[in-house]
Protein backbone atom coordinates (compact mmCIF):
# COMPACT_ATOMS: atom_id res chain seq x y z
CA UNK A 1 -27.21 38.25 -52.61
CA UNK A 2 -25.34 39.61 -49.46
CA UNK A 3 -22.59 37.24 -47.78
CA UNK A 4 -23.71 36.25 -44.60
CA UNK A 5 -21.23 37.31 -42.36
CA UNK A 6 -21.74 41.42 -43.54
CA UNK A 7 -25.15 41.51 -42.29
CA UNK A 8 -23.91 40.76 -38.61
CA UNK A 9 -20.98 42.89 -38.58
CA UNK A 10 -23.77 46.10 -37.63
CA UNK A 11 -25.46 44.28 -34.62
CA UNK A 12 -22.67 42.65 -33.35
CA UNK A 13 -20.64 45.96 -33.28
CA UNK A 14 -23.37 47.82 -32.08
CA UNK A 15 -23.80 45.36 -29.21
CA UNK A 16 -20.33 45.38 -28.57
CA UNK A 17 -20.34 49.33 -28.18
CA UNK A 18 -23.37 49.23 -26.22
CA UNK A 19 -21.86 46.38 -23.93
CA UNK A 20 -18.45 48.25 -23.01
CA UNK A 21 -20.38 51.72 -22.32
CA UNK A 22 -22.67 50.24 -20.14
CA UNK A 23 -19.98 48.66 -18.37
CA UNK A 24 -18.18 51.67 -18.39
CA UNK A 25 -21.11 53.25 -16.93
CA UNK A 26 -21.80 50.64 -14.35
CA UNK A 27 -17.82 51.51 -12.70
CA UNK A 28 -18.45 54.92 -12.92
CA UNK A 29 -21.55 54.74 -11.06
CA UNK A 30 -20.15 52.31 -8.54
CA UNK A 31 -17.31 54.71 -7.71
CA UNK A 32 -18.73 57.58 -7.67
CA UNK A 33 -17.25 59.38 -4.35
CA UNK A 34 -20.56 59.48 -1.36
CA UNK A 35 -20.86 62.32 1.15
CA UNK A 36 -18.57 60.89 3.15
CA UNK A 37 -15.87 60.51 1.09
CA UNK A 38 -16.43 63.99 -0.10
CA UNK A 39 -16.25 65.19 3.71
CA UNK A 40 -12.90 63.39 4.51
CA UNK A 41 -11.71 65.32 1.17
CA UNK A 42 -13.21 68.28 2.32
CA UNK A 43 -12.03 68.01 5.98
CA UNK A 44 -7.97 67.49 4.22
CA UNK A 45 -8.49 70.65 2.11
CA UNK A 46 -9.58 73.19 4.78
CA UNK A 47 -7.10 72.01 7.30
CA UNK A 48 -4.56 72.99 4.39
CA UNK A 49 -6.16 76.87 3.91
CA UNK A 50 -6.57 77.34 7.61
CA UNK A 51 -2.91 76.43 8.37
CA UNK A 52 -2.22 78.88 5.10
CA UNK A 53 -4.48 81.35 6.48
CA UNK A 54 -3.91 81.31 10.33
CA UNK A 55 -0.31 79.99 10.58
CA UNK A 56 1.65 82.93 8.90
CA UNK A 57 2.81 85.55 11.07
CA UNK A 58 -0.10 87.77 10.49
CA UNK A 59 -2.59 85.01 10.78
CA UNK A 60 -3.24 85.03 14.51
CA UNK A 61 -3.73 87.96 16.94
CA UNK A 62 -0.46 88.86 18.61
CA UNK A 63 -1.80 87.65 22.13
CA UNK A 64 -2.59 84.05 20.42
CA UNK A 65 0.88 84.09 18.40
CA UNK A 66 2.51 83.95 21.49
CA UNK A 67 0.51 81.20 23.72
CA UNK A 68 -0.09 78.85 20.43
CA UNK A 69 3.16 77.02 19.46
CA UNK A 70 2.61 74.32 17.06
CA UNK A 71 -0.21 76.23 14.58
CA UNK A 72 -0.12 73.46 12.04
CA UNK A 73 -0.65 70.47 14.54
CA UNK A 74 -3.91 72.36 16.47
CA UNK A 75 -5.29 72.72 13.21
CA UNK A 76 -4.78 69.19 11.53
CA UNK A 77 -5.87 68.01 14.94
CA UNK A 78 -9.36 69.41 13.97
CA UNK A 79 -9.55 67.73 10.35
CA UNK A 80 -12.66 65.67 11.82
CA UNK A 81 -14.62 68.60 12.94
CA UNK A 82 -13.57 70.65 9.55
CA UNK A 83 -15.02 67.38 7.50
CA UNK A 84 -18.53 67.40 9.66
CA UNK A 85 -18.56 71.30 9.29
CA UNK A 86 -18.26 70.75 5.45
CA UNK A 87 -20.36 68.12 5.44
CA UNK A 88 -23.43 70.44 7.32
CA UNK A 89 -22.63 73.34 4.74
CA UNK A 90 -22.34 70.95 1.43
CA UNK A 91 -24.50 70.30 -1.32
CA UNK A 92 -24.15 67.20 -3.48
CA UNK A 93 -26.00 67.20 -7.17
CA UNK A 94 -25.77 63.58 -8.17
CA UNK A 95 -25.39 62.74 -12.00
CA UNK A 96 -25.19 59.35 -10.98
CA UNK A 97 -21.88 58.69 -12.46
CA UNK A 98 -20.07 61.97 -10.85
CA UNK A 99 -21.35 64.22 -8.75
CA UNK A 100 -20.82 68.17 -8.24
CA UNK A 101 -20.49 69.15 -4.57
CA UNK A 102 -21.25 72.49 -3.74
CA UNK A 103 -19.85 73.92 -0.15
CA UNK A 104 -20.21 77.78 1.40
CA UNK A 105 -18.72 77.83 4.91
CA UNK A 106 -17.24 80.50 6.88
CA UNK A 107 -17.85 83.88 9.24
CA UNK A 108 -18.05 81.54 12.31
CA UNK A 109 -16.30 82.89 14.82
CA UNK A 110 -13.54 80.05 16.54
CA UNK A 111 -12.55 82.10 19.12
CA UNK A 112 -12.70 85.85 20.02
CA UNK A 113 -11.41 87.99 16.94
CA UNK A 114 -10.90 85.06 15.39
CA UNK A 115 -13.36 84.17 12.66
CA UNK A 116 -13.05 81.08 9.99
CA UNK A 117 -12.47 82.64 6.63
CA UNK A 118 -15.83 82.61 4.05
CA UNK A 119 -14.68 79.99 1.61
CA UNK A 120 -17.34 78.97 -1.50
CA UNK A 121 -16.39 75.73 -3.38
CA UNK A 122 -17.78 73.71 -6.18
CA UNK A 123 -16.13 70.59 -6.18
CA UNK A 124 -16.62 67.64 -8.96
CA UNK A 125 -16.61 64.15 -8.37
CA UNK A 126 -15.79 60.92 -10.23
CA UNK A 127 -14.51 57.67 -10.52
CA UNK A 128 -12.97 58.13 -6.43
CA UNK A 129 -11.12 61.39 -7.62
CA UNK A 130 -12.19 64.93 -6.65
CA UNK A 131 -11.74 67.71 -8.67
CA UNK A 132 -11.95 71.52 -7.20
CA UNK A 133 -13.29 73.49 -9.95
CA UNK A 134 -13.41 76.90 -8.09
CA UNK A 135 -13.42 78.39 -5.24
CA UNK A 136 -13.90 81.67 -3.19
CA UNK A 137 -12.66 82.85 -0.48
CA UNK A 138 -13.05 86.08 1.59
CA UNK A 139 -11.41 88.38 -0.86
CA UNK A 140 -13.07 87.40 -3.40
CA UNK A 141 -10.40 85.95 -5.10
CA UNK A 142 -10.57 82.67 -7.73
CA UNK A 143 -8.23 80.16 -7.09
């Protein structure tokens, strides 16, 4: 005859498992980053390749280079209209505990011979955090 403590040891580990994973589960799910967090993020991360891009000496034409003085400030003064441009270009594939956001901008044209770089990202979310798990940009080139 079996004690009678060892035949509870299975179901009350089991539901102990069970318990902490589905709690697990429920956090993930409640953080799990909406568009508009993603867009914010998104908004942060192109103002940082268009001031890479455009700031550098050979970013602008020569007639801009010389009117524009503080590059860096114009363009994180437009980090709200970057975030609603990524946000009209972006995909979202909802696991409902992350999420993979998917966003192809670019080839608009922001002022004469001046046209925002083609940029392809794939971005994962979770738990609040983004992740950037590629991206393209005009050349081609992974980062």
């Amino acid at each position: 005859m079996k004690p009678f403590g060892s035949q509870w040891r299975f179901p009350v580990a089991g539901a102990t498992v069970a318990l902490i994973g589905s709690g697990c589960a429920a956090v993930l799910i409640l953080t799990n980053p909406n568009p508009d967090d993603y867009a914010d993020h998104a908004g942060q991360q192109l103002v940082g390749l268009l001031t890479q891009e455009l700031c550098r000496s050979n970013g602008l034409p020569m007639l801009l280079r010389m009117w524009v003085r503080d590059c860096p400030q114009i363009v994180a003064s437009q980090q709200q209209v970057l975030a609603s441009l990524a946000a009209r270009f972006t995909t979202r594939l909802n696991l409902g505990v992350a999420s993979v956001y998917t966003t192809q901008l670019g080839g608009q044209d922001l002022a004469p011979g001046l046209t925002l770089p083609r940029v392809k990202a794939v971005t994962f979310a979770a738990a609040g955090q983004f992740v950037m798990m590629r991206s393209e940009s005009d050349n081609g080139r992974l980062e």
